[in-house]
N, C-alpha and C. Protein backbone atom coordinates (compact mmCIF):
# COMPACT_ATOMS: atom_id res chain seq x y z
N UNK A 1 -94.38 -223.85 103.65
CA UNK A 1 -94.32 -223.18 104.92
C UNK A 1 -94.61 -224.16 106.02
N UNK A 2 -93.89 -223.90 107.25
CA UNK A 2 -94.24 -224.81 108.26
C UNK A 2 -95.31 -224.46 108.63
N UNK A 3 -96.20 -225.06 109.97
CA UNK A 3 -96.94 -225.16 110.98
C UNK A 3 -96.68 -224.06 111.86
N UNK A 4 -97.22 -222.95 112.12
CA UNK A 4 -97.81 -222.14 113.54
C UNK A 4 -97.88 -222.92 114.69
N UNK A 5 -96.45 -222.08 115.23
CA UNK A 5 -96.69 -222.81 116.49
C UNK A 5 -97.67 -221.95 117.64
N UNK A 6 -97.89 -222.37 119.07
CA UNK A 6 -98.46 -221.35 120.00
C UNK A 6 -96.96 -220.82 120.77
N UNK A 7 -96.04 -220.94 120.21
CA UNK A 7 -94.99 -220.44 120.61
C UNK A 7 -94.73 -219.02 119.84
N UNK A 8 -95.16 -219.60 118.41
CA UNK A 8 -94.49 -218.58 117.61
C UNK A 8 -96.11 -217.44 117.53
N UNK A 9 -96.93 -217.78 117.65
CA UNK A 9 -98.07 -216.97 117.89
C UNK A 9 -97.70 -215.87 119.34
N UNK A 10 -97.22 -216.74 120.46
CA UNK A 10 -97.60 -215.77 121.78
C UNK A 10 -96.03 -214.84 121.17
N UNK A 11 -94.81 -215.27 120.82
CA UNK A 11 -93.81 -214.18 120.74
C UNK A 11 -94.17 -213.03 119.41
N UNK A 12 -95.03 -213.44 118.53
CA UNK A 12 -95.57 -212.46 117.55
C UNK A 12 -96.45 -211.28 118.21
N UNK A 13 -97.08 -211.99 118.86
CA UNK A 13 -98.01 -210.87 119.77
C UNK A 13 -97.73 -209.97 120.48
N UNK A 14 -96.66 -210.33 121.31
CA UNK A 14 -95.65 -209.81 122.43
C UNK A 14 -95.31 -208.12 121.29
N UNK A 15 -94.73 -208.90 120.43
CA UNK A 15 -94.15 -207.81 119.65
C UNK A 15 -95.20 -206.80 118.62
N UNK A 16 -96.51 -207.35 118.32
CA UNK A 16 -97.46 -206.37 118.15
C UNK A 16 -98.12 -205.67 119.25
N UNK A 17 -97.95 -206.01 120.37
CA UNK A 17 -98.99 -204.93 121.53
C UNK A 17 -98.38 -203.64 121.43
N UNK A 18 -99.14 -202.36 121.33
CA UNK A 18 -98.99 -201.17 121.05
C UNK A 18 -97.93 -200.97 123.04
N UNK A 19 -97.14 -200.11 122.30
CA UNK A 19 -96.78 -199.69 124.04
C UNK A 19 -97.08 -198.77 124.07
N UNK A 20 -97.21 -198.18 125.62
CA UNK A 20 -98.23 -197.29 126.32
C UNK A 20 -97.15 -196.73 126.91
N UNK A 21 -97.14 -195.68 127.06
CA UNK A 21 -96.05 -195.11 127.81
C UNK A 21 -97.25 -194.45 129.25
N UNK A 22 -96.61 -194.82 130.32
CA UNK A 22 -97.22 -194.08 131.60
C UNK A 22 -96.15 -192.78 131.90
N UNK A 23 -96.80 -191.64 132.25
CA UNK A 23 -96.26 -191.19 132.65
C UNK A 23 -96.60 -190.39 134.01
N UNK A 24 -95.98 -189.93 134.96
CA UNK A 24 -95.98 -189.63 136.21
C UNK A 24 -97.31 -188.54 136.12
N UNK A 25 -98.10 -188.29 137.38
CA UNK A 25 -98.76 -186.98 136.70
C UNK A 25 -98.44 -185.80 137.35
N UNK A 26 -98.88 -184.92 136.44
CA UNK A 26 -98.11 -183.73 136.79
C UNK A 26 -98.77 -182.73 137.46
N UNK A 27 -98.04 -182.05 138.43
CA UNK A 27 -99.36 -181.10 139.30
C UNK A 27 -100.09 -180.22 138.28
N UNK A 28 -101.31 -179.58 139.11
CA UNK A 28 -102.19 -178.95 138.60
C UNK A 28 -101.47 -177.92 137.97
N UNK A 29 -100.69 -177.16 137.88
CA UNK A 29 -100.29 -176.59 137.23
C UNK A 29 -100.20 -176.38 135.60
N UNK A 30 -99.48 -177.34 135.04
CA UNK A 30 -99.15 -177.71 133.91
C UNK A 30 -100.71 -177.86 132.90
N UNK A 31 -101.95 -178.41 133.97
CA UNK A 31 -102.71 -178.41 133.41
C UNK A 31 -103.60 -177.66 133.36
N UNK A 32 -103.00 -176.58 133.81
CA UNK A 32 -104.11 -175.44 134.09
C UNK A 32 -104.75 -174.48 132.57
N UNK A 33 -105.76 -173.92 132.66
CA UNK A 33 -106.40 -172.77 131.76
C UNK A 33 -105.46 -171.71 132.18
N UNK A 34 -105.53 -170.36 131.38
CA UNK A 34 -104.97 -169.04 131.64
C UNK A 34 -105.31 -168.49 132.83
N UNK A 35 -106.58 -168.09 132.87
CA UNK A 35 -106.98 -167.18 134.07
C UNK A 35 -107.22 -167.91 135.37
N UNK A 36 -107.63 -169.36 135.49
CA UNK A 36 -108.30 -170.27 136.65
C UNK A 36 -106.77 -170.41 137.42
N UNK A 37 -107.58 -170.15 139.23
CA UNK A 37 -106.56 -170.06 140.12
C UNK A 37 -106.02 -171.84 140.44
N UNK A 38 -105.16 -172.02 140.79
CA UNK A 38 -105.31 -173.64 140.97
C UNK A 38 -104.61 -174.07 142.41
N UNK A 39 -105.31 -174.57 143.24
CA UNK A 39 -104.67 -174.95 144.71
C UNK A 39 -104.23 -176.74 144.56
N UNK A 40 -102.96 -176.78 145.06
CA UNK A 40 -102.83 -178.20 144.56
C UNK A 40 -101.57 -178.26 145.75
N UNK A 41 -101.61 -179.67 146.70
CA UNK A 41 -100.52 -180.07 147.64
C UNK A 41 -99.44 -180.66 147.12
N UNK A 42 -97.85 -180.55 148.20
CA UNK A 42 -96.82 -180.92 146.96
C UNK A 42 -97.19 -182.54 147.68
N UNK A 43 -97.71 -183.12 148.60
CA UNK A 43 -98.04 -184.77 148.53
C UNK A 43 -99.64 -185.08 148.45
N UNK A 44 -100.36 -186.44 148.83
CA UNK A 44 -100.98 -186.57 148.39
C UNK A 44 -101.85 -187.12 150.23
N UNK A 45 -101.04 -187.30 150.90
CA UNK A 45 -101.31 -187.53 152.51
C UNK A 45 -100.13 -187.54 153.24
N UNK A 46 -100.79 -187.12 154.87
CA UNK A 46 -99.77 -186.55 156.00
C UNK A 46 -100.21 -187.84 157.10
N UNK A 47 -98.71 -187.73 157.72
CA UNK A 47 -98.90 -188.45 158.86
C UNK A 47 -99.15 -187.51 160.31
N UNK A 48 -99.43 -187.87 161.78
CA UNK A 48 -99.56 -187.14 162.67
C UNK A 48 -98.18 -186.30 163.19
N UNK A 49 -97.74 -185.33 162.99
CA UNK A 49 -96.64 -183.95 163.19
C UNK A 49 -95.76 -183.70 161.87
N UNK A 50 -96.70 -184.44 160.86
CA UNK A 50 -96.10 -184.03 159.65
C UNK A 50 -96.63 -183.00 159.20
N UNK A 51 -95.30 -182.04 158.01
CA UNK A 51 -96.07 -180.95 157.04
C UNK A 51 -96.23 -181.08 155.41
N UNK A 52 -96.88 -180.70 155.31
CA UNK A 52 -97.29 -180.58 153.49
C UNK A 52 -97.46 -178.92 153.14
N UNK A 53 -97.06 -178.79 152.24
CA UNK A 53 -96.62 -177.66 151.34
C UNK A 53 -98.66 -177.69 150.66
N UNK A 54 -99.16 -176.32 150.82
CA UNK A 54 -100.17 -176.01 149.98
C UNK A 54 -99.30 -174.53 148.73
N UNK A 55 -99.86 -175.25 147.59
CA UNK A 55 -99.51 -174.51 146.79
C UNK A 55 -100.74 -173.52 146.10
N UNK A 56 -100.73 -172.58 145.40
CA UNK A 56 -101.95 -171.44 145.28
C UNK A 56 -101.54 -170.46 144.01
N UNK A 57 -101.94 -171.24 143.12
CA UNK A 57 -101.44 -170.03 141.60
C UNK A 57 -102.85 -168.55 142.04
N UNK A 58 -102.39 -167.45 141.61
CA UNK A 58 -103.08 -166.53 141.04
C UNK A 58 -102.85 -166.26 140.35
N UNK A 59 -103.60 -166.27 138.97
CA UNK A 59 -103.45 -165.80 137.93
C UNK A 59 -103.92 -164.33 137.73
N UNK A 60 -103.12 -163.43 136.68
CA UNK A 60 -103.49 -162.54 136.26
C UNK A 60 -105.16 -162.07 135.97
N UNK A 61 -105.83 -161.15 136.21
CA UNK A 61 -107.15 -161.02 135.80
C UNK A 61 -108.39 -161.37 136.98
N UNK A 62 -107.90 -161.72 137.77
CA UNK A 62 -108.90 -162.00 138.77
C UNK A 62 -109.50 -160.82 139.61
N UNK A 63 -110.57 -160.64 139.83
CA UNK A 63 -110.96 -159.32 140.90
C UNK A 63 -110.52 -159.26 141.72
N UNK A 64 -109.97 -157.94 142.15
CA UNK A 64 -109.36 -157.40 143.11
C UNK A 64 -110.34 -157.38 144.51
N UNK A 65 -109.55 -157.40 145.43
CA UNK A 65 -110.23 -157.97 146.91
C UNK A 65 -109.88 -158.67 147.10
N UNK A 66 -110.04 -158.81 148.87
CA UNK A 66 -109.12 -159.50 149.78
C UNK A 66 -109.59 -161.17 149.72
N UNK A 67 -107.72 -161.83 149.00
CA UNK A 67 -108.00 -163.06 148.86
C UNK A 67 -108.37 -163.70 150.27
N UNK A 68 -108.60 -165.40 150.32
CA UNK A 68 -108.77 -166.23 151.75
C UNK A 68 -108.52 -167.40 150.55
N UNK A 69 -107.38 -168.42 151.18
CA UNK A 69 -106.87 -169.36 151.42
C UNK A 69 -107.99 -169.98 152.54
N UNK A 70 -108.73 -171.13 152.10
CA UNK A 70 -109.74 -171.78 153.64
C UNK A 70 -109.00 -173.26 153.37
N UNK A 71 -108.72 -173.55 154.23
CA UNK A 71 -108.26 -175.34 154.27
C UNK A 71 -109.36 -176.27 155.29
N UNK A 72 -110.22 -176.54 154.95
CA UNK A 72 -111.32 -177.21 156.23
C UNK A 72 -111.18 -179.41 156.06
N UNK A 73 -111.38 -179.70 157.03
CA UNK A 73 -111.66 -181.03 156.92
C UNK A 73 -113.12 -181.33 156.88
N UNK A 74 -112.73 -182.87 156.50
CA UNK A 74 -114.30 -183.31 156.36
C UNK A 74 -114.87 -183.66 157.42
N UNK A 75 -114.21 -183.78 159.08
CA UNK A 75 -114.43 -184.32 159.88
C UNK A 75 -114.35 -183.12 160.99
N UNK A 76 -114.74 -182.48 161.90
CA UNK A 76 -114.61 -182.01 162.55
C UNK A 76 -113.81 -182.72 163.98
N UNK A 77 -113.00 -181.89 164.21
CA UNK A 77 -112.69 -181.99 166.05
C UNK A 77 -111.21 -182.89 166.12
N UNK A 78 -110.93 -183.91 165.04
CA UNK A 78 -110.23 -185.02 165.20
C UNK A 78 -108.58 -185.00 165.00
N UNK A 79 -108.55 -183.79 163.90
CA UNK A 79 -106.93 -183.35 163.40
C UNK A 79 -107.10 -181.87 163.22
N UNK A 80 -105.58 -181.50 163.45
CA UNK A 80 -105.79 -180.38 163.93
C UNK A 80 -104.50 -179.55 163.10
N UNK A 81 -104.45 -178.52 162.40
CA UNK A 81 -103.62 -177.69 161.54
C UNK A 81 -102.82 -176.68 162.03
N UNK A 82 -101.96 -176.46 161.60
CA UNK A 82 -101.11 -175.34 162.18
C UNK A 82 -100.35 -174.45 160.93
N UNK A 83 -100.79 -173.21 160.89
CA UNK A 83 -99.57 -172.94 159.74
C UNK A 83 -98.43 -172.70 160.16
N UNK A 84 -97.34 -173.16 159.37
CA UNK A 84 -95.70 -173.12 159.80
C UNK A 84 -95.29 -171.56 159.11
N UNK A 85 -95.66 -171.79 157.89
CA UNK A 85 -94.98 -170.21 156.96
C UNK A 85 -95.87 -170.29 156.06
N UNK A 86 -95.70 -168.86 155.89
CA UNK A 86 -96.32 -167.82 154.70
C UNK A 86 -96.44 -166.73 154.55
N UNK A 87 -96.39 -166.20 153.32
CA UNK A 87 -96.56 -164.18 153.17
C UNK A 87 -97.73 -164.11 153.43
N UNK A 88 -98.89 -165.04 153.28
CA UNK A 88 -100.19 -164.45 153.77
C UNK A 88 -100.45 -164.79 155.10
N UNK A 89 -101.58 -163.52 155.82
CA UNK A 89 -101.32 -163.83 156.70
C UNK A 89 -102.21 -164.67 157.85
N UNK A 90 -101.83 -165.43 158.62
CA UNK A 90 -103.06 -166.43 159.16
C UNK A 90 -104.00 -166.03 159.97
N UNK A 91 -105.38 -166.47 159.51
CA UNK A 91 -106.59 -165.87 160.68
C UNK A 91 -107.07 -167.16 161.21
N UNK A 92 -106.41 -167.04 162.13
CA UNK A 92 -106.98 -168.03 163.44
C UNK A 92 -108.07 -167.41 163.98
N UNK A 93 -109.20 -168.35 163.60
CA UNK A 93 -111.02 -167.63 164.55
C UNK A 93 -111.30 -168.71 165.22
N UNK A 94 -111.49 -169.10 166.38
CA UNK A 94 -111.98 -170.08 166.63
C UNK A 94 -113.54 -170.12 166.84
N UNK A 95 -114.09 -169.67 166.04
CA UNK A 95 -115.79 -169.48 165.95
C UNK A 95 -115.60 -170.47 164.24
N UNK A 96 -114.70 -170.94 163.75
CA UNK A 96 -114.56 -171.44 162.36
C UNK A 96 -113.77 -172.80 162.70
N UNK A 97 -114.17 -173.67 162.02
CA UNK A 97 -113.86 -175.45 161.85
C UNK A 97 -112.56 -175.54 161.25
N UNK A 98 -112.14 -174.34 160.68
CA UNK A 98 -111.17 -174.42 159.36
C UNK A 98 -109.75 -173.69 159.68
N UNK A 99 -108.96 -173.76 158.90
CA UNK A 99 -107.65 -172.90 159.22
C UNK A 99 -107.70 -171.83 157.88
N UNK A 100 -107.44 -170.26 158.35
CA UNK A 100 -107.36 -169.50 156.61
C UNK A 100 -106.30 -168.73 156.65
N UNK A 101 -106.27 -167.96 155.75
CA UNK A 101 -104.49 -167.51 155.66
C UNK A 101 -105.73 -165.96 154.72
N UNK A 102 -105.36 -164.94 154.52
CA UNK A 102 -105.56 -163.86 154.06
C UNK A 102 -104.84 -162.68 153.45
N UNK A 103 -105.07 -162.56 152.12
CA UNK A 103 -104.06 -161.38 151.86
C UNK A 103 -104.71 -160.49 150.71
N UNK A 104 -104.87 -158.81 150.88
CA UNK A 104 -104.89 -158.18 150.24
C UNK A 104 -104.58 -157.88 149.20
N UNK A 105 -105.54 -157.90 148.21
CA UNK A 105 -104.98 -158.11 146.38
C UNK A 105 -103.75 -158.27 145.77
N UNK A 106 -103.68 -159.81 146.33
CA UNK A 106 -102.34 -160.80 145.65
C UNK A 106 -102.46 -159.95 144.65
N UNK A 107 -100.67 -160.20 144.19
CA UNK A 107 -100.06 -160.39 142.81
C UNK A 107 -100.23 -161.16 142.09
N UNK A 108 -100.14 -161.27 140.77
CA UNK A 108 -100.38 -162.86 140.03
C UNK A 108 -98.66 -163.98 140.72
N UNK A 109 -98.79 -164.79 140.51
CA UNK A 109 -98.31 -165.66 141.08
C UNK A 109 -98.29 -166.81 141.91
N UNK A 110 -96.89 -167.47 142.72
CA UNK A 110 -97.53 -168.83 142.98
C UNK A 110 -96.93 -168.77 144.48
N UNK A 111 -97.94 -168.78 145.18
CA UNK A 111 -97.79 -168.70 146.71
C UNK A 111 -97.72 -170.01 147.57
N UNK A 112 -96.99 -169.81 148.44
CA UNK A 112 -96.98 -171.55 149.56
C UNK A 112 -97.25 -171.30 150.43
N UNK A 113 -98.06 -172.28 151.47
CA UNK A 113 -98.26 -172.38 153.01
C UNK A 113 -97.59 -173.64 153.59
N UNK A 114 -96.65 -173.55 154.49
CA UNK A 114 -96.15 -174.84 154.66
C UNK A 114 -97.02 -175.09 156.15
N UNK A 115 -97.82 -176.49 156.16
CA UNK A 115 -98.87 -176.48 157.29
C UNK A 115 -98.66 -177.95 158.01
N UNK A 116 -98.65 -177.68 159.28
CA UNK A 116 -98.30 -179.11 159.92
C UNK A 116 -100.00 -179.62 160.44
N UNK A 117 -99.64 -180.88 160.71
CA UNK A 117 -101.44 -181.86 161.05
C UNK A 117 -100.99 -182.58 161.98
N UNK A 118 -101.40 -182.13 162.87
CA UNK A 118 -101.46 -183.66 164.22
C UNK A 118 -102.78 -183.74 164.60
N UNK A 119 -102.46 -184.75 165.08
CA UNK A 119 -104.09 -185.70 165.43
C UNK A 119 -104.49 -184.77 166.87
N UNK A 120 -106.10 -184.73 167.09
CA UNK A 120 -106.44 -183.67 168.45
C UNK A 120 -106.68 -184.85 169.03
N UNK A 121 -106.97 -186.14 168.46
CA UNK A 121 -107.27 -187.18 169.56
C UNK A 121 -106.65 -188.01 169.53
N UNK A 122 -106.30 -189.25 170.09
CA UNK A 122 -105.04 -190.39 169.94
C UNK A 122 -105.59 -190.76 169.09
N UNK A 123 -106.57 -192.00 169.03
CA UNK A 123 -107.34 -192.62 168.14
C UNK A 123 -108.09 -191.96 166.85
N UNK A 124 -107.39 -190.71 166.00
CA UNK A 124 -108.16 -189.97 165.47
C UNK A 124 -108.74 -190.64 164.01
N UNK A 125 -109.59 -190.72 163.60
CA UNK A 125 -110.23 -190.94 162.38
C UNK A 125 -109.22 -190.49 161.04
N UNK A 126 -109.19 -190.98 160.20
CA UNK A 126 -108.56 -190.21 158.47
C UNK A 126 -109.30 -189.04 158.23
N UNK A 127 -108.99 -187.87 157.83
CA UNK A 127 -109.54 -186.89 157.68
C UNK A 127 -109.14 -186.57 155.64
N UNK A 128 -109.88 -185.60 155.64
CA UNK A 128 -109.11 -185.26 154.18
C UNK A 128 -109.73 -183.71 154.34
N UNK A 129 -108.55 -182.87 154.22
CA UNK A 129 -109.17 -181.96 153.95
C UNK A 129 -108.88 -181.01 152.74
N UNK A 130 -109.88 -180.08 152.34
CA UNK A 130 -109.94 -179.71 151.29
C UNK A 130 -109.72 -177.92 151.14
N UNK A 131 -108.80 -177.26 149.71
CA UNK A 131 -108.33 -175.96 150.06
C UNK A 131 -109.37 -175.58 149.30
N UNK A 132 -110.07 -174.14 149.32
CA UNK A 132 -110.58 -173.01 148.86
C UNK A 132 -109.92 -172.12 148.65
N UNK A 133 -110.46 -170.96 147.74
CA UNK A 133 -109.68 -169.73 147.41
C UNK A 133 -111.17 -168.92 147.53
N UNK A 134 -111.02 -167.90 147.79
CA UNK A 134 -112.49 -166.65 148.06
C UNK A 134 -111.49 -165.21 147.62
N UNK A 135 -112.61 -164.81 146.84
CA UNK A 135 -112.01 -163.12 146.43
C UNK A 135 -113.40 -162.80 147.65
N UNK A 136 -113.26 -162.07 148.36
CA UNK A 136 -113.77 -161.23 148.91
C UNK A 136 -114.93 -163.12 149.61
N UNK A 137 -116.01 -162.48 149.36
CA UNK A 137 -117.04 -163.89 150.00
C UNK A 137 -117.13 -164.78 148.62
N UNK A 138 -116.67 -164.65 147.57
CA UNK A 138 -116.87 -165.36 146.30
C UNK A 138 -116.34 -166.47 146.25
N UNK A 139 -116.64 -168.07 146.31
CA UNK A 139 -116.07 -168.91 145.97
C UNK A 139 -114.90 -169.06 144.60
N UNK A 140 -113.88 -169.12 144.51
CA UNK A 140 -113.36 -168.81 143.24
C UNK A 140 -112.61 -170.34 142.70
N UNK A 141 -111.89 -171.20 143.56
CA UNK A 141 -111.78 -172.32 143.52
C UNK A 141 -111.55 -173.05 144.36
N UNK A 142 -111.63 -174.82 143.99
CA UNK A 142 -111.81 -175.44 145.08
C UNK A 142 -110.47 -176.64 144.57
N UNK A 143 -109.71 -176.97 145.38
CA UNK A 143 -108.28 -177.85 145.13
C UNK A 143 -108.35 -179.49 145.65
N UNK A 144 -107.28 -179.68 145.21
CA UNK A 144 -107.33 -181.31 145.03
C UNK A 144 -107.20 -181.77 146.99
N UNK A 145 -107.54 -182.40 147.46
CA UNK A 145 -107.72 -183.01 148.64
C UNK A 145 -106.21 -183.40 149.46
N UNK A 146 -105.96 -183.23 150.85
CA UNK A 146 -104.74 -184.18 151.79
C UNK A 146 -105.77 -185.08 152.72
N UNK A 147 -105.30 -186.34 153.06
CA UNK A 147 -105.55 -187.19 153.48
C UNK A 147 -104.62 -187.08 155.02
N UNK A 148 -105.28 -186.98 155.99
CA UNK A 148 -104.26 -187.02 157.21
C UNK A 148 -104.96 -188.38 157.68
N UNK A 149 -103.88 -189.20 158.16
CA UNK A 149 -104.05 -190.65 158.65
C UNK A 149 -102.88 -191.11 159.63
C-alpha cells in the first residue's frame, strides 16, 4: 500500500462529514400543541409606513368571552400603529400605550390584522413590539416579537 497523503486524508473527510440539512423555519403554526392559541407575524421587522400581517390561531376549547388582540411596544411615544383591516374590531383608548382589536367569542380559527408603523418622531428609536391574546382579563398568550426600525 502506498503512503497517506494530506490530500487524500482532507478529500476522505470531505466525504465522511454527516450532512445537515437546514431547513427554513416554519411559522408558529406547524409547531403548535392542540388547544394553545398562537400569535405569530408574517415578517420578522417593519420599516417607517410599512405593514405586517399579525396572525392569531384560536383554537377549539378555549373559554368563552370577549377575546383582545393587545399589540404594545417596548418603548413608549416613539412609533406609532394603525390598524389597516380586520373582522375584529379596533379599540382605540387613548388612556392605553397599546393598539387592541376585540371580538366576542371567536370561532376556532385563524384570524389577521393587517397593521401599518410609522415613526411618531423623526429620529425614532427601534421598537419591538409584542402581541397578546386575553379571554376576558386572562392572559392567554403571548407571540413572537416585530422590530420597527
Amino acid at each position: 500500500m502506498g503512503e497517506v497523503t494530506r490530500r487524500t486524508m482532507l478529500v476522505g473527510a470531505a466525504w465522511t462529514v454527516p450532512v445537515v440539512a437546514v431547513t427554513a423555519a416554519a411559522p408558529a403554526a406547524a409547531a403548535s400543541g392542540g388547544g394553545v392559541p398562537l400569535l405569530y407575524w408574517d415578517r420578522a421587522s417593519v420599516s417607517d409606513g410599512e405593514q405586517a400581517q399579525a396572525l392569531v390561531r384560536i383554537p377549539a376549547g378555549l373559554p368563552a368571552g370577549r377575546a383582545t388582540l393587545q399589540v404594545s411596544p417596548d418603548v413608549i411615544g416613539e412609533w406609532l400603529i394603525r390598524p389597516v383591516e380586520s373582522v375584529w374590531v379596533p379599540d382605540i383608548t387613548l388612556a392605553y400605550r397599546y393598539q387592541a382589536w376585540r371580538f366576542d367569542d371567536p370561532a376556532p380559527g385563524l384570524y389577521s390584522f393587517q397593521i401599518e408603523f410609522t415613526r411618531a418622531v423623526q429620529d425614532a428609536r427601534p421598537v419591538v413590539f409584542t402581541p397578546r391574546l386575553y379571554i376576558e382579563t386572562d392572559l392567554i398568550a403571548t407571540g413572537a416579537t416585530i422590530a420597527a426600525a
